[in-house]
N, C-alpha and C. Protein backbone atom coordinates (compact mmCIF):
# COMPACT_ATOMS: atom_id res chain seq x y z
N UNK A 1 -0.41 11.56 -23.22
CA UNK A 1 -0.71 10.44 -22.35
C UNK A 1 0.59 9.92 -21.74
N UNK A 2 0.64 9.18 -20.74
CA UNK A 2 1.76 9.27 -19.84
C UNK A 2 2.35 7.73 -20.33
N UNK A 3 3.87 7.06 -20.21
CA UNK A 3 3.58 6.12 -20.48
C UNK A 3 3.44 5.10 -19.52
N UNK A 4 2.87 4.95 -18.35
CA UNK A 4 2.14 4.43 -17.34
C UNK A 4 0.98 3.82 -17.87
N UNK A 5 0.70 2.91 -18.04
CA UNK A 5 -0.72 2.10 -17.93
C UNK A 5 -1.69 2.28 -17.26
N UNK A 6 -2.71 2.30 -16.88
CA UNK A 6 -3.70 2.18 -16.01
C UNK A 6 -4.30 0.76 -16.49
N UNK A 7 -4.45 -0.13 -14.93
CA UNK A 7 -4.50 -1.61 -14.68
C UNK A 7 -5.62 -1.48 -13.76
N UNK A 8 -6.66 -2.20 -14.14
CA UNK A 8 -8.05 -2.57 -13.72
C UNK A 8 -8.19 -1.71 -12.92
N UNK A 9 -8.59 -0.26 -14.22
CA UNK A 9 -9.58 0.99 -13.10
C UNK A 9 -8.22 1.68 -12.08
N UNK A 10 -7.14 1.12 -11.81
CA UNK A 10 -6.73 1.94 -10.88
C UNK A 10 -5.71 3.16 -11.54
N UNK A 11 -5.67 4.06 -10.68
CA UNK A 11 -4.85 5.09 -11.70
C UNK A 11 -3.11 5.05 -10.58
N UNK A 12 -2.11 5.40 -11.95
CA UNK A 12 -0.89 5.59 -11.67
C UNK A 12 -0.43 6.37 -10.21
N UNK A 13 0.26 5.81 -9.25
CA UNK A 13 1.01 6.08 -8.40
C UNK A 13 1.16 7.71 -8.54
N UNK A 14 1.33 8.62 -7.39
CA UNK A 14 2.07 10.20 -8.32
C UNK A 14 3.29 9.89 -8.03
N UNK A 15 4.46 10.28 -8.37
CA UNK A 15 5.82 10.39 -8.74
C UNK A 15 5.79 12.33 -8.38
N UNK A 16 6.84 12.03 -7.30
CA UNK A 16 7.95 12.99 -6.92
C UNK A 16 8.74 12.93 -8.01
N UNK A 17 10.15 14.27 -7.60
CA UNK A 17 11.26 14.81 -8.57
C UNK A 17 12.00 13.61 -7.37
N UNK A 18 13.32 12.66 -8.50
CA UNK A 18 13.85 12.07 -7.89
C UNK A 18 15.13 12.36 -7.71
N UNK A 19 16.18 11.98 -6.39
CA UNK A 19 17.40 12.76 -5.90
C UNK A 19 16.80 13.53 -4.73
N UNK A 20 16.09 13.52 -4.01
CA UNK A 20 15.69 14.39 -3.12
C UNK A 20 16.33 14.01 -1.83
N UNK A 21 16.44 15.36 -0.69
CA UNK A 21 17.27 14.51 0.11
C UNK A 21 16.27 15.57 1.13
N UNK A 22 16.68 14.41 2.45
CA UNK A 22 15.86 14.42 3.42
C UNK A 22 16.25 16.33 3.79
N UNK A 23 14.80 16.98 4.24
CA UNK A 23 15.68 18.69 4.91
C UNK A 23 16.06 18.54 6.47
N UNK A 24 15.81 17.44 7.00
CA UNK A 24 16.52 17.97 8.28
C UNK A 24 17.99 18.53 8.36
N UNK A 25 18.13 19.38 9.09
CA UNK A 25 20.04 19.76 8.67
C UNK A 25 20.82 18.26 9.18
N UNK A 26 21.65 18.22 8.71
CA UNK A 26 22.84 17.08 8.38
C UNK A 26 22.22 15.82 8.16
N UNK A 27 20.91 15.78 7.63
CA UNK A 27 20.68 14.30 7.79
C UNK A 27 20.62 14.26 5.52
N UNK A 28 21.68 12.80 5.48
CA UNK A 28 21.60 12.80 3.91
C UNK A 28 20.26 11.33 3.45
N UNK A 29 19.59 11.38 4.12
CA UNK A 29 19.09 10.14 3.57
C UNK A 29 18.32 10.70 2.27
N UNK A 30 18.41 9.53 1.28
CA UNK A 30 17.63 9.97 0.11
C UNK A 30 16.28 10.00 0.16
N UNK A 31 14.86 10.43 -0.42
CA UNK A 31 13.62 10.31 0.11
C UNK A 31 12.88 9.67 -1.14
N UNK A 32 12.25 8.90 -1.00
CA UNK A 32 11.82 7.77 -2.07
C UNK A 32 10.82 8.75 -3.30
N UNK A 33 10.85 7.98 -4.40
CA UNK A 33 9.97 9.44 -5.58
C UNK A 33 8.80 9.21 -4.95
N UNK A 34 8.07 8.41 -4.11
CA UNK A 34 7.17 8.04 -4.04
C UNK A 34 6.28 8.74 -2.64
N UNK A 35 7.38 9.56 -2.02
CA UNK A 35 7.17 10.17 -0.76
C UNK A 35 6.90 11.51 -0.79
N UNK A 36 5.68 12.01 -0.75
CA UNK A 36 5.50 13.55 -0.74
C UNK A 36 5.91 14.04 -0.26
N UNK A 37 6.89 14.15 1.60
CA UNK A 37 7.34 14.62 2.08
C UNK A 37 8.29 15.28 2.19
N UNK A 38 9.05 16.34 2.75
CA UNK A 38 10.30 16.75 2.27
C UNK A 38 11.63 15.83 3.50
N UNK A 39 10.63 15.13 4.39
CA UNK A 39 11.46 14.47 5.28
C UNK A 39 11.51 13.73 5.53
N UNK A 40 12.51 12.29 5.87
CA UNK A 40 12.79 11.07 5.87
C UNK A 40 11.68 10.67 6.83
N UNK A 41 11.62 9.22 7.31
CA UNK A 41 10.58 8.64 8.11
C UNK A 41 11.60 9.11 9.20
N UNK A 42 12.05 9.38 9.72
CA UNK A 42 12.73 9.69 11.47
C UNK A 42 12.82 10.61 11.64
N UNK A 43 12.32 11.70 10.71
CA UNK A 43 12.40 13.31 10.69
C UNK A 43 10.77 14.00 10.72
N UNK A 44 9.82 12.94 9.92
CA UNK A 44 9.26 13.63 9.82
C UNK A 44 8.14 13.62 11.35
N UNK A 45 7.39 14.79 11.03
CA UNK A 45 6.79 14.86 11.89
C UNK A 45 5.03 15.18 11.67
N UNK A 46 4.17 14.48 11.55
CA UNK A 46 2.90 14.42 10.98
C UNK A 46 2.26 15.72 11.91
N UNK A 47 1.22 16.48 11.28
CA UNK A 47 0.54 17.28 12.01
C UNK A 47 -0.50 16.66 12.78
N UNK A 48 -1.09 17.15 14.01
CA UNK A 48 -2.15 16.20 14.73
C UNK A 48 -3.60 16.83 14.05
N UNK A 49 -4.39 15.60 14.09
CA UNK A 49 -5.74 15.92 13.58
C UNK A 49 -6.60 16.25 14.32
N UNK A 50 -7.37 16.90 14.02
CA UNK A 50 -8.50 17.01 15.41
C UNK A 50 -9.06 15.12 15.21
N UNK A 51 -9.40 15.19 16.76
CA UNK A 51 -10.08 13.97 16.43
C UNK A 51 -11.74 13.28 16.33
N UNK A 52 -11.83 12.39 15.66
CA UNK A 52 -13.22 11.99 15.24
C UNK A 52 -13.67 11.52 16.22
N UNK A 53 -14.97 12.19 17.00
CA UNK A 53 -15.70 11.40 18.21
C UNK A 53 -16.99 10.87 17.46
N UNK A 54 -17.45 9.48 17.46
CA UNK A 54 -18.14 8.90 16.64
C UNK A 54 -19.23 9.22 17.58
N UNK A 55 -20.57 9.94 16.89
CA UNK A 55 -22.02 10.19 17.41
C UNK A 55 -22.23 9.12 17.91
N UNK A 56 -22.98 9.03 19.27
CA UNK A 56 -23.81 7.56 19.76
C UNK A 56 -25.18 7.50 18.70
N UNK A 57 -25.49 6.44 18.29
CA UNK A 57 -27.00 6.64 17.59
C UNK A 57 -27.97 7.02 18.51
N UNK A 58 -29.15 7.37 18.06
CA UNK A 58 -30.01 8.30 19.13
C UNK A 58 -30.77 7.15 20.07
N UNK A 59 -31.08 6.88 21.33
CA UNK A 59 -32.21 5.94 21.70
C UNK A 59 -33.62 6.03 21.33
N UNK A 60 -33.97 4.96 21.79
CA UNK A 60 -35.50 4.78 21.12
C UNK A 60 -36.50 4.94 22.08
C-alpha cells in the first residue's frame, strides 16, 4: 500500500520520476513530477482532436 492516503473517495495524484528536464534541445527547464509530458509548457505541443459536432435533437 502506498503511503499516500486516499481522502473522501478520491484517489492519489500519479507521480512522475522526479529531475526531469524539459526535451526540447537547449531548453533546461525542470518539468514538474506531476506533468506527464516530456515538455515544458512553451515546448509542448498538444495533438489536435478531431472535433465534437454536437447532434441537433431530431424535430417533431
Amino acid at each position: 500500500m502506498s503511503s499516500i492516503k486516499q481522502v473522501a473517495g478520491r484517489r492519489p495524484k500519479k507521480v512522475y520520476d522526479g529531475g526531469r528536464h524539459c526535451a526540447y534541445p537547449g531548453c533546461t527547464t525542470l518539468i514538474s513530477r506531476y506533468n506527464k509530458n516530456e515538455y515544458c509548457w512553451r515546448h509542448f505541443q498538444p495533438r489536435p482532436e478531431p472535433a465534437r459536432v454536437p447532434v441537433p435533437p431530431p424535430k417533431a
